[in-house]
C-alpha atoms as a PDB file:
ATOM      1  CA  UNK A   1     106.052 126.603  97.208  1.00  0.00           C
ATOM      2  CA  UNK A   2     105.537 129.916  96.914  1.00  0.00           C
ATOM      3  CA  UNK A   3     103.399 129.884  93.584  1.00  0.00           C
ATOM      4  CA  UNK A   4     101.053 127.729  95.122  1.00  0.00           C
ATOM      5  CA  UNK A   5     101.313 129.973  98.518  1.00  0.00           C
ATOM      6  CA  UNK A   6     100.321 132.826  95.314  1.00  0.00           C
ATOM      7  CA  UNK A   7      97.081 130.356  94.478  1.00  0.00           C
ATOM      8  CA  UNK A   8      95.865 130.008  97.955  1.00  0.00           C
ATOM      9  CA  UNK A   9      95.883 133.650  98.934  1.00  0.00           C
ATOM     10  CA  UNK A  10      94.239 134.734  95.536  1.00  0.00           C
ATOM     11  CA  UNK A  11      90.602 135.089  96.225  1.00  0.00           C
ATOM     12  CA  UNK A  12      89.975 135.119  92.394  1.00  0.00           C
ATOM     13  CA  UNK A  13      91.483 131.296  92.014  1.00  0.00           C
ATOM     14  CA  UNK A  14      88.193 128.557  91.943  1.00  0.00           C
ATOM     15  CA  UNK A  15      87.934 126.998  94.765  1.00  0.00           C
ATOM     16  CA  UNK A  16      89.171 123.538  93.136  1.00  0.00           C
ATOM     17  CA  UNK A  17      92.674 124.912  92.852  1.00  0.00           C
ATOM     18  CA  UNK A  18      92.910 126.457  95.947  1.00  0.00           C
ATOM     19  CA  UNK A  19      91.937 123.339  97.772  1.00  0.00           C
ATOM     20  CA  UNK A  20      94.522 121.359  95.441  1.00  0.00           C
ATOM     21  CA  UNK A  21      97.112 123.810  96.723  1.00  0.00           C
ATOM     22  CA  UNK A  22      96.479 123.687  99.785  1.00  0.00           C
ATOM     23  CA  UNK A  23      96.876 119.616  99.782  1.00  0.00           C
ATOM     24  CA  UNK A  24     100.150 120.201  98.327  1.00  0.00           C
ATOM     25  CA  UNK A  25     101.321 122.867 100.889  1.00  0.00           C
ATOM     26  CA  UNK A  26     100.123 120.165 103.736  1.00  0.00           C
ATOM     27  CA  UNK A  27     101.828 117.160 101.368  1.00  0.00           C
ATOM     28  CA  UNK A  28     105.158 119.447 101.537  1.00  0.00           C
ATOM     29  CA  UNK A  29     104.834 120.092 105.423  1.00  0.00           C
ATOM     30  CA  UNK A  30     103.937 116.699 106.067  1.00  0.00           C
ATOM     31  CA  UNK A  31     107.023 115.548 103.987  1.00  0.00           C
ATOM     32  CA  UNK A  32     109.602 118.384 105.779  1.00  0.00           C
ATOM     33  CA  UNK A  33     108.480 116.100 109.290  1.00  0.00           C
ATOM     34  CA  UNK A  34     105.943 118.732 110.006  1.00  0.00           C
ATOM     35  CA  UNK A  35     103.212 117.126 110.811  1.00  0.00           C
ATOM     36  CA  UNK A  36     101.630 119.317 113.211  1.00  0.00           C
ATOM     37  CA  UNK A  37     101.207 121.942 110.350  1.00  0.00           C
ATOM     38  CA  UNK A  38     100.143 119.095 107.891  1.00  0.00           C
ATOM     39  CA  UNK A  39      97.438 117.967 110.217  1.00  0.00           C
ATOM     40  CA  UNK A  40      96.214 121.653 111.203  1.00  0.00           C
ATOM     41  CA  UNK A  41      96.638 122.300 107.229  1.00  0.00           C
ATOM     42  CA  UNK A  42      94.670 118.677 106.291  1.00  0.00           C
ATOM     43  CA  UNK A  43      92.024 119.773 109.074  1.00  0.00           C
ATOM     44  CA  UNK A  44      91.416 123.214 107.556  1.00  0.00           C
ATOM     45  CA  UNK A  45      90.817 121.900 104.183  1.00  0.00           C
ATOM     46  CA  UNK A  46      88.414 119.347 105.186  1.00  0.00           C
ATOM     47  CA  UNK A  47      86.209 121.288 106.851  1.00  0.00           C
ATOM     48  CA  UNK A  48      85.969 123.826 103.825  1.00  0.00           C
ATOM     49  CA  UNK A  49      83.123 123.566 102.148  1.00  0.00           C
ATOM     50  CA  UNK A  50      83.903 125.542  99.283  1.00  0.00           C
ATOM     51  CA  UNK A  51      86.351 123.063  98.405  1.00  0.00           C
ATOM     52  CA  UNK A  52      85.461 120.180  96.184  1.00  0.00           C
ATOM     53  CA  UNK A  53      84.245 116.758  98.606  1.00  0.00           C
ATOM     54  CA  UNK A  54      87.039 114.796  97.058  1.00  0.00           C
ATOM     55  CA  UNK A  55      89.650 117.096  97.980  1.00  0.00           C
ATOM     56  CA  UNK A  56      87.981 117.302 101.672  1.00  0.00           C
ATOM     57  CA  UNK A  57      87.612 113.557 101.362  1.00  0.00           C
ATOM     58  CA  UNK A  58      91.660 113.216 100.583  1.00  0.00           C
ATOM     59  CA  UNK A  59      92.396 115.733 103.405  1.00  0.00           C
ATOM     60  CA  UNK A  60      90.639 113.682 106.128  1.00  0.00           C
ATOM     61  CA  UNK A  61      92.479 110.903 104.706  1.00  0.00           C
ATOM     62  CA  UNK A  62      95.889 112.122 105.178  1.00  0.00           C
ATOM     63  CA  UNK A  63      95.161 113.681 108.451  1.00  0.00           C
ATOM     64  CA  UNK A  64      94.255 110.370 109.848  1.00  0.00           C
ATOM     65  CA  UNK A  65      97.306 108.621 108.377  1.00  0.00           C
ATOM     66  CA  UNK A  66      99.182 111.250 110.139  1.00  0.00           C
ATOM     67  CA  UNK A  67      97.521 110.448 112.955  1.00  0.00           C
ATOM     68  CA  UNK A  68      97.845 106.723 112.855  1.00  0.00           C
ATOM     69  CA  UNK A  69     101.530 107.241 112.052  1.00  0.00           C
ATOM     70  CA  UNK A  70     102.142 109.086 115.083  1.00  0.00           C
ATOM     71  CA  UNK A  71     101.156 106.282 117.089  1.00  0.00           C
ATOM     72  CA  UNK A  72     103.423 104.042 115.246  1.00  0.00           C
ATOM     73  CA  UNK A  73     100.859 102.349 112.780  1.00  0.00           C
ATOM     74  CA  UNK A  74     101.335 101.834 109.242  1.00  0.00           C
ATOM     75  CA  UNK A  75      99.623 104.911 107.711  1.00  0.00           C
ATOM     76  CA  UNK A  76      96.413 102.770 106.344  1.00  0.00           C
ATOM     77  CA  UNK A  77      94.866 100.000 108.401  1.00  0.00           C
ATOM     78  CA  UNK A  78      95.405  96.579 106.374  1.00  0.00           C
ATOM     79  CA  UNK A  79      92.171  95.485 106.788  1.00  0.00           C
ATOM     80  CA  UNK A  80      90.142  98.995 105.669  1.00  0.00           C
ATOM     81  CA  UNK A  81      92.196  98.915 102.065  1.00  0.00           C
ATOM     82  CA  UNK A  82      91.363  95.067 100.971  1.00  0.00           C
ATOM     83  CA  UNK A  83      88.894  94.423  98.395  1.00  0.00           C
ATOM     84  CA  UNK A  84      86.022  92.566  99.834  1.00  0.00           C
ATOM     85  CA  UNK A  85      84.604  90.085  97.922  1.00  0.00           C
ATOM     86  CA  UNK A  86      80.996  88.610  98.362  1.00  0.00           C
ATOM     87  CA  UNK A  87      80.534  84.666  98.082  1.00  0.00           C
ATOM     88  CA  UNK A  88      79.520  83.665  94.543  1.00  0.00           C
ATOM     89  CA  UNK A  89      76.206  81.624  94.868  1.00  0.00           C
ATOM     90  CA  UNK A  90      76.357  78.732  91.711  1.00  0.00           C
ATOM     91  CA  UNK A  91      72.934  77.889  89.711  1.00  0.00           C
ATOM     92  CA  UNK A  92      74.637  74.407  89.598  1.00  0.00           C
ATOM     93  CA  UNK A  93      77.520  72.495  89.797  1.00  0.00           C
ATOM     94  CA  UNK A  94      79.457  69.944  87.077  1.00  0.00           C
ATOM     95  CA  UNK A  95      81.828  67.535  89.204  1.00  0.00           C
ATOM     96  CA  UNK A  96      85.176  66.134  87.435  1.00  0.00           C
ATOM     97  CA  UNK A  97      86.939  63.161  88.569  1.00  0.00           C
ATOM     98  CA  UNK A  98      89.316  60.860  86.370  1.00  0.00           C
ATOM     99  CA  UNK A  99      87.471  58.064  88.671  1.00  0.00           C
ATOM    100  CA  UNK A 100      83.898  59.358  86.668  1.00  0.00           C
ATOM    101  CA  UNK A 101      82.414  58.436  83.725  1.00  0.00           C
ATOM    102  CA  UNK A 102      81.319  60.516  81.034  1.00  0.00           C
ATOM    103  CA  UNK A 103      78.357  58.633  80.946  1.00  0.00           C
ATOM    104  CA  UNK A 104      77.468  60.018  84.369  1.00  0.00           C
ATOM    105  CA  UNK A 105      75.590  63.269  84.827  1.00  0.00           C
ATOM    106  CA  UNK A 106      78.433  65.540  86.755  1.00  0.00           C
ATOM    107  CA  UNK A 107      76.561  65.319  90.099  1.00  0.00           C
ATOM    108  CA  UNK A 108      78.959  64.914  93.372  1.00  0.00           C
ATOM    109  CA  UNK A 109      78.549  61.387  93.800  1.00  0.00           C
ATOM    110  CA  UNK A 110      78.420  60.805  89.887  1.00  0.00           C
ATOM    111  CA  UNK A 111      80.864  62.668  88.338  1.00  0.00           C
ATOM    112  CA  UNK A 112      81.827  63.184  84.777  1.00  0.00           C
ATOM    113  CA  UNK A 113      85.506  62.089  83.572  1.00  0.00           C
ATOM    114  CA  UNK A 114      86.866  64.744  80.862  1.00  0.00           C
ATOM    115  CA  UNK A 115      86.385  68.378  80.908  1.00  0.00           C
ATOM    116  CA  UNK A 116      84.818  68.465  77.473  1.00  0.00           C
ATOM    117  CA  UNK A 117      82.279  66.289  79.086  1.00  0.00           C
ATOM    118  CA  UNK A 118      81.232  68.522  81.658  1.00  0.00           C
ATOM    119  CA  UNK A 119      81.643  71.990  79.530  1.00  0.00           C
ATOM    120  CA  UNK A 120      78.553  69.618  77.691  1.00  0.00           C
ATOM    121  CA  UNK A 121      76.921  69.261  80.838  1.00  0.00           C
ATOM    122  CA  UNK A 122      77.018  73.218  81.373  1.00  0.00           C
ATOM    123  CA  UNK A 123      75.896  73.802  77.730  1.00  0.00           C
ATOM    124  CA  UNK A 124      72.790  71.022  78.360  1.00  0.00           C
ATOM    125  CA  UNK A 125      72.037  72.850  81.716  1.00  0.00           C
ATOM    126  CA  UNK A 126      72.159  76.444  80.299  1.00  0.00           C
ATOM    127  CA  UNK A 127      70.141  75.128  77.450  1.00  0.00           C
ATOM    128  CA  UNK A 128      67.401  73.855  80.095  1.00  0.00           C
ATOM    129  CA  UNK A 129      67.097  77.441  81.749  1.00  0.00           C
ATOM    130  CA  UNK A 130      69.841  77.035  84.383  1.00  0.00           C
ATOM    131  CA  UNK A 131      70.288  81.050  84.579  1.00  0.00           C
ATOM    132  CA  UNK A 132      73.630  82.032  86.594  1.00  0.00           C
ATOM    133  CA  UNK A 133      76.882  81.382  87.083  1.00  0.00           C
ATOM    134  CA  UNK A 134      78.013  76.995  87.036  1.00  0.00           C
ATOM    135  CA  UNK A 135      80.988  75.781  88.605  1.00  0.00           C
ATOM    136  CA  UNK A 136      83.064  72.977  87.046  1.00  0.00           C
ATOM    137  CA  UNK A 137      84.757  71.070  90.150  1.00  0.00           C
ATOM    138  CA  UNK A 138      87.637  69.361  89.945  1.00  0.00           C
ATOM    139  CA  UNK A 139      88.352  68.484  93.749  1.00  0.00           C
ATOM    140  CA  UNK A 140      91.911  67.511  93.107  1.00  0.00           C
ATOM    141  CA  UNK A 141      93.176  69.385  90.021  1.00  0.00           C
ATOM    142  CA  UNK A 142      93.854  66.202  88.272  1.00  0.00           C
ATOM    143  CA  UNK A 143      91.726  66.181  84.913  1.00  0.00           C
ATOM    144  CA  UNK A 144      93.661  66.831  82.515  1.00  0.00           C
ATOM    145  CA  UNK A 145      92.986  68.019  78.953  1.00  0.00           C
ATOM    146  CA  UNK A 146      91.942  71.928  77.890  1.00  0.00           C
ATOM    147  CA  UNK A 147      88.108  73.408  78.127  1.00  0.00           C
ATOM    148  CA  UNK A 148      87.195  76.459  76.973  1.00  0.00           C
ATOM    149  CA  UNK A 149      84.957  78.745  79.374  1.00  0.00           C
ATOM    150  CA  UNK A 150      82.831  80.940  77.365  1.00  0.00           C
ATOM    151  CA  UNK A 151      79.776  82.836  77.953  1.00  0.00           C
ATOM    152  CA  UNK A 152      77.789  80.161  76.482  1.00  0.00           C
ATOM    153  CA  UNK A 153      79.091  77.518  78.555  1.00  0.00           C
ATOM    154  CA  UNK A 154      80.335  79.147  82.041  1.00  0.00           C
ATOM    155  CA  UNK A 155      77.153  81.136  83.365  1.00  0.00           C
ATOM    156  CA  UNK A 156      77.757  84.438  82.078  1.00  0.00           C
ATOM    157  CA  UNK A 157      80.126  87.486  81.058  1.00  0.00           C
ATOM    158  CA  UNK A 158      79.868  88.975  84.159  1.00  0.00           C
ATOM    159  CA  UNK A 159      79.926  85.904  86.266  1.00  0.00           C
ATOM    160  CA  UNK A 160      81.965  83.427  84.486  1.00  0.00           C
ATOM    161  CA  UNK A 161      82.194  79.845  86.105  1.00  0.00           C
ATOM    162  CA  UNK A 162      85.280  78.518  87.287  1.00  0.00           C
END
């Protein structure tokens, strides 16, 4: 602790370093149980604007999760840390039912019987100028058999079908 006491105080030390000292001396106060010096130390460094915005950014972080914690909350809010994920929107659709035919055209009420039928379908659709990603649906899981999803038959490399 007392090299990076030796960092802080320098006035020659960039700014970067200081500020990543100064997290650590509030990390090492905040993990003695002194949170009242880790939050006045957090609050200092966030409001620095010498110091670089991730390391301010980080520093408001903890503060509030020494906040929260003080009021008996888990130090991040569950909800504010998941991944949100937007609703995929399918160019078209291939249904699979071991009740279809593969003589039908994959359509809700007609659907195809074998996965290599409708990875066909997909191929005949992206070949027509369906652009986007197409979803093979198998309402009950119960086709059996393999099908490989490629780029050429599954919309796209960055939004495969499913």
């Amino acid at each position: 602790m007392k090299f990076v006491r030796q960092i802080i105080d320098s006035p020659n030390a960039p700014p970067s370093l200081r500020s990543y000292s100064d997290l650590r001396s509030a990390q090492s106060y905040a993990a003695e149980g002194k949170s009242d010096l880790a939050k006045a130390e957090y609050a200092r460094i966030a409001t620095n604007t010498a110091y670089p915005l991730v390391h301010r950014g980080e520093a408001s972080e903890c503060e509030s999760e020494l906040e929260r914690n003080a009021r008996g909350l888990p130090s991040r809010a569950p909800a504010a840390s998941r991944t949100k994920l937007t609703r995929v929107q399918f160019a078209a659709r291939v249904f699979v039912s071991p009740e279809g035919s593969d003589s039908n055209d994959g359509a809700a009420t007609s659907p195809v019987a074998t996965l290599s039928r409708a990875r066909d379908r997909v191929r005949a659709m992206k070949a027509a100028g369906t652009i986007g990603a197409i979803r093979r649906r198998d309402p009950a899981g119960r086709v059996p058999g393999p099908a490989s999803a490629t780029c050429q038959n599954s919309g796209c490399v960055t939004l495969p079908g499913t």
